[in-house]
N, C-alpha and C. Protein backbone atom coordinates (compact mmCIF):
# COMPACT_ATOMS: atom_id res chain seq x y z
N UNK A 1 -7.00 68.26 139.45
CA UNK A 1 -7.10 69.21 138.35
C UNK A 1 -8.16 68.72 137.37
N UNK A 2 -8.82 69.79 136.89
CA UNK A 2 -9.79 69.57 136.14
C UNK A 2 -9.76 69.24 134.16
N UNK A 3 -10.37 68.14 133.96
CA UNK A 3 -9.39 67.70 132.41
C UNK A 3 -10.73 68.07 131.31
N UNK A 4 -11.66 68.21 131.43
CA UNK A 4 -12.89 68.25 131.22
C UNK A 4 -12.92 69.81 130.12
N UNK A 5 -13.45 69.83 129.02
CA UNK A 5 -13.52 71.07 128.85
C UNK A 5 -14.39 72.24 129.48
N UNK A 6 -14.37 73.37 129.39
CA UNK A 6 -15.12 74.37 130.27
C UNK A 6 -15.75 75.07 129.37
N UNK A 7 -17.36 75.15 128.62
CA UNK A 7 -17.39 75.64 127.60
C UNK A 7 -17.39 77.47 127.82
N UNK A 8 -17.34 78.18 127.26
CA UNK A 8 -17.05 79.53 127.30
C UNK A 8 -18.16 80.21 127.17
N UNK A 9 -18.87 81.58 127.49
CA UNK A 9 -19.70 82.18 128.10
C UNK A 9 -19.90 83.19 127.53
N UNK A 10 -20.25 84.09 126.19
CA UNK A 10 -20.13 85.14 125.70
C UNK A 10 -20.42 85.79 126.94
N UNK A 11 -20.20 87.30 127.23
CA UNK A 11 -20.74 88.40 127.90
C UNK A 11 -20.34 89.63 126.96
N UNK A 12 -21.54 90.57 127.61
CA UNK A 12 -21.24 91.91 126.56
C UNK A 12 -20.32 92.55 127.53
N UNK A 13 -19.19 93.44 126.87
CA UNK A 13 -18.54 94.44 127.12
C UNK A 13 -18.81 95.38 128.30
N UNK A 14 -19.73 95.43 128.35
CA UNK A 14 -20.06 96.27 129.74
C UNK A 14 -20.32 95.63 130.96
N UNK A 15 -21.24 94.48 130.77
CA UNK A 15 -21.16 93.28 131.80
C UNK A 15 -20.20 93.13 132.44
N UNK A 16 -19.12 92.73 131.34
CA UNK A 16 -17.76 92.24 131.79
C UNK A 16 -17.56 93.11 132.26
N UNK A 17 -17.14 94.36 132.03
CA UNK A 17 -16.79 95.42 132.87
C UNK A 17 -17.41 95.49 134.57
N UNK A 18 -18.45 95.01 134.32
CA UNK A 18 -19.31 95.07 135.83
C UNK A 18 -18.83 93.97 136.70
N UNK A 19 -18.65 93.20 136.32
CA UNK A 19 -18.09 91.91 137.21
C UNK A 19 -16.31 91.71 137.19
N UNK A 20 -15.60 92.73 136.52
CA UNK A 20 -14.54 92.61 136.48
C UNK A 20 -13.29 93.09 138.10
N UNK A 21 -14.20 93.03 139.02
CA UNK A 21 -13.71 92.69 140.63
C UNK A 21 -13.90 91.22 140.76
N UNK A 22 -14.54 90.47 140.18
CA UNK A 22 -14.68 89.05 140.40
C UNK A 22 -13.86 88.36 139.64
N UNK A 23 -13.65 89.09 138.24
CA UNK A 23 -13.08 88.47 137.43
C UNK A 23 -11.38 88.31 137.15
N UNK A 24 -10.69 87.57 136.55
CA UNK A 24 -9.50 88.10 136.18
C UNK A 24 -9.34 87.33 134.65
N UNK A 25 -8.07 87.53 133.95
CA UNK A 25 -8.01 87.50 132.47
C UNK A 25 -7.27 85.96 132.86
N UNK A 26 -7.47 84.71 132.19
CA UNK A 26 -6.54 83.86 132.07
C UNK A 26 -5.59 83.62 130.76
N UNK A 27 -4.34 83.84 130.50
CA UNK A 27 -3.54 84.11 129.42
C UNK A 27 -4.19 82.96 128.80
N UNK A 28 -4.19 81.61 129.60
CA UNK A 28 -3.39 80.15 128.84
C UNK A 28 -4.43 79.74 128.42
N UNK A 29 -5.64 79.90 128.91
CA UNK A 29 -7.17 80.03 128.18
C UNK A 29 -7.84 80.88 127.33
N UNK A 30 -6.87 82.40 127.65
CA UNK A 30 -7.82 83.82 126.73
C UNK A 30 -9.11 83.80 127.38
N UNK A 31 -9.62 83.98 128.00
CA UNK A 31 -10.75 84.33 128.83
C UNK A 31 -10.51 84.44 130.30
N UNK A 32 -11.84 85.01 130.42
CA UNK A 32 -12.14 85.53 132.22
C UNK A 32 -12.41 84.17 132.90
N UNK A 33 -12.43 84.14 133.95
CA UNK A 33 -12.38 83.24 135.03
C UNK A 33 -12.58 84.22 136.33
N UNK A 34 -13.39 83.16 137.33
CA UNK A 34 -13.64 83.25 138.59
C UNK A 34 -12.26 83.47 139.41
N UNK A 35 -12.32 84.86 140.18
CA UNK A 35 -10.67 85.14 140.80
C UNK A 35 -11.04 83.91 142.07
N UNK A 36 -9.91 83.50 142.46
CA UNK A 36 -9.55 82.59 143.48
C UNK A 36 -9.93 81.39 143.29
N UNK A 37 -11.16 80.79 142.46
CA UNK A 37 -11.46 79.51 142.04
C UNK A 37 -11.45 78.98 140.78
N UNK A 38 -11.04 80.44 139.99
CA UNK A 38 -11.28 80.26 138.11
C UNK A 38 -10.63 79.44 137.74
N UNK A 39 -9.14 78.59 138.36
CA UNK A 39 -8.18 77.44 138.01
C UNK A 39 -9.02 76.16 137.98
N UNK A 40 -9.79 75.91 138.90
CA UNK A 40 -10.70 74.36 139.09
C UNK A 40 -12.00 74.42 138.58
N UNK A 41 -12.75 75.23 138.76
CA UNK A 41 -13.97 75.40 139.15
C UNK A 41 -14.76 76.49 138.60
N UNK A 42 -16.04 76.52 137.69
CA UNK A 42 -16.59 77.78 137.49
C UNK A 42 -16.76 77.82 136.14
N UNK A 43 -17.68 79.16 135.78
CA UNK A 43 -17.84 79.41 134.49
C UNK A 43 -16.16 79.98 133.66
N UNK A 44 -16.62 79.78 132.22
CA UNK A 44 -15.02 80.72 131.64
C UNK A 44 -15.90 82.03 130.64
N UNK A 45 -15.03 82.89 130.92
CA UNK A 45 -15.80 84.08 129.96
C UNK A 45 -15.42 84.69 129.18
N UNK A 46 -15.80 84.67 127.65
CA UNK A 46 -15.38 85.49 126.78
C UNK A 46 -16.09 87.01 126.59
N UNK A 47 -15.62 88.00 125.85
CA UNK A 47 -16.41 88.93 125.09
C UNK A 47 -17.28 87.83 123.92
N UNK A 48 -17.95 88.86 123.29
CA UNK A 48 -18.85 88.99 122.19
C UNK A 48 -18.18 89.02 121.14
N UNK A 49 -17.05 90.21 120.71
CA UNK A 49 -15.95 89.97 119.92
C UNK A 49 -15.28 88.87 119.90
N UNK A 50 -14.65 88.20 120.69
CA UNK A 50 -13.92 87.99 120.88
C UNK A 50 -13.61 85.76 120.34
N UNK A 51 -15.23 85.75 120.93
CA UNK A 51 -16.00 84.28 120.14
C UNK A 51 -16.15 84.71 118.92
N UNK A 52 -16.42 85.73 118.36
CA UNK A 52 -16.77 85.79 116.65
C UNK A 52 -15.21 85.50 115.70
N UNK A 53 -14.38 85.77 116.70
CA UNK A 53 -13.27 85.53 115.79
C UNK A 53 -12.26 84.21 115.70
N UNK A 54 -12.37 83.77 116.99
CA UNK A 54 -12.38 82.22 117.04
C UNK A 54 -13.08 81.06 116.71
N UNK A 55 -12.31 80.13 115.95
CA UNK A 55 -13.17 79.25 114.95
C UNK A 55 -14.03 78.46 116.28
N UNK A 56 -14.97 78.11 116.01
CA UNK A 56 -15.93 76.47 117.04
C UNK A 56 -14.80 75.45 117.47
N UNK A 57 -14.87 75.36 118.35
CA UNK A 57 -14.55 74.33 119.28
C UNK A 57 -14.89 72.58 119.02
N UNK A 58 -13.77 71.94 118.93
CA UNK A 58 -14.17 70.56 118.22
C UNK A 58 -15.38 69.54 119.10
N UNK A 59 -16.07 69.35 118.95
CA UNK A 59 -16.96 68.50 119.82
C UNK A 59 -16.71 67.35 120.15
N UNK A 60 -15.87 66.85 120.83
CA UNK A 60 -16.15 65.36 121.39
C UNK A 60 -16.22 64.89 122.33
């Protein structure tokens, strides 16, 4: 299992919409993920909204 953070990916609204056969929603993250590999492996994806309302991510 992967311990590493995954940094997150704005996409616009319609994008997402376009890739959303690839995609699925992860509750425990709040973002999209790669279906069948999004648990280990891969980009993570937010909306555009959706980063504006969540504070930055701590850096270390």
């Amino acid at each position: 299992m992967r311990t590493t953070h995954r940094p997150r990916h704005r996409l616009h609204p319609v994008l997402l919409a376009l890739l959303r056969p690839v995609l699925r929603y992860s509750y425990t993250r709040e973002a999209y993920v790669l279906r069948l590999v999004g648990n280990d492996r891969g980009p993570v994806f937010v909306t555009a909204e959706h980063e504006a309302l969540e504070p930055p991510a701590p850096s270390d």
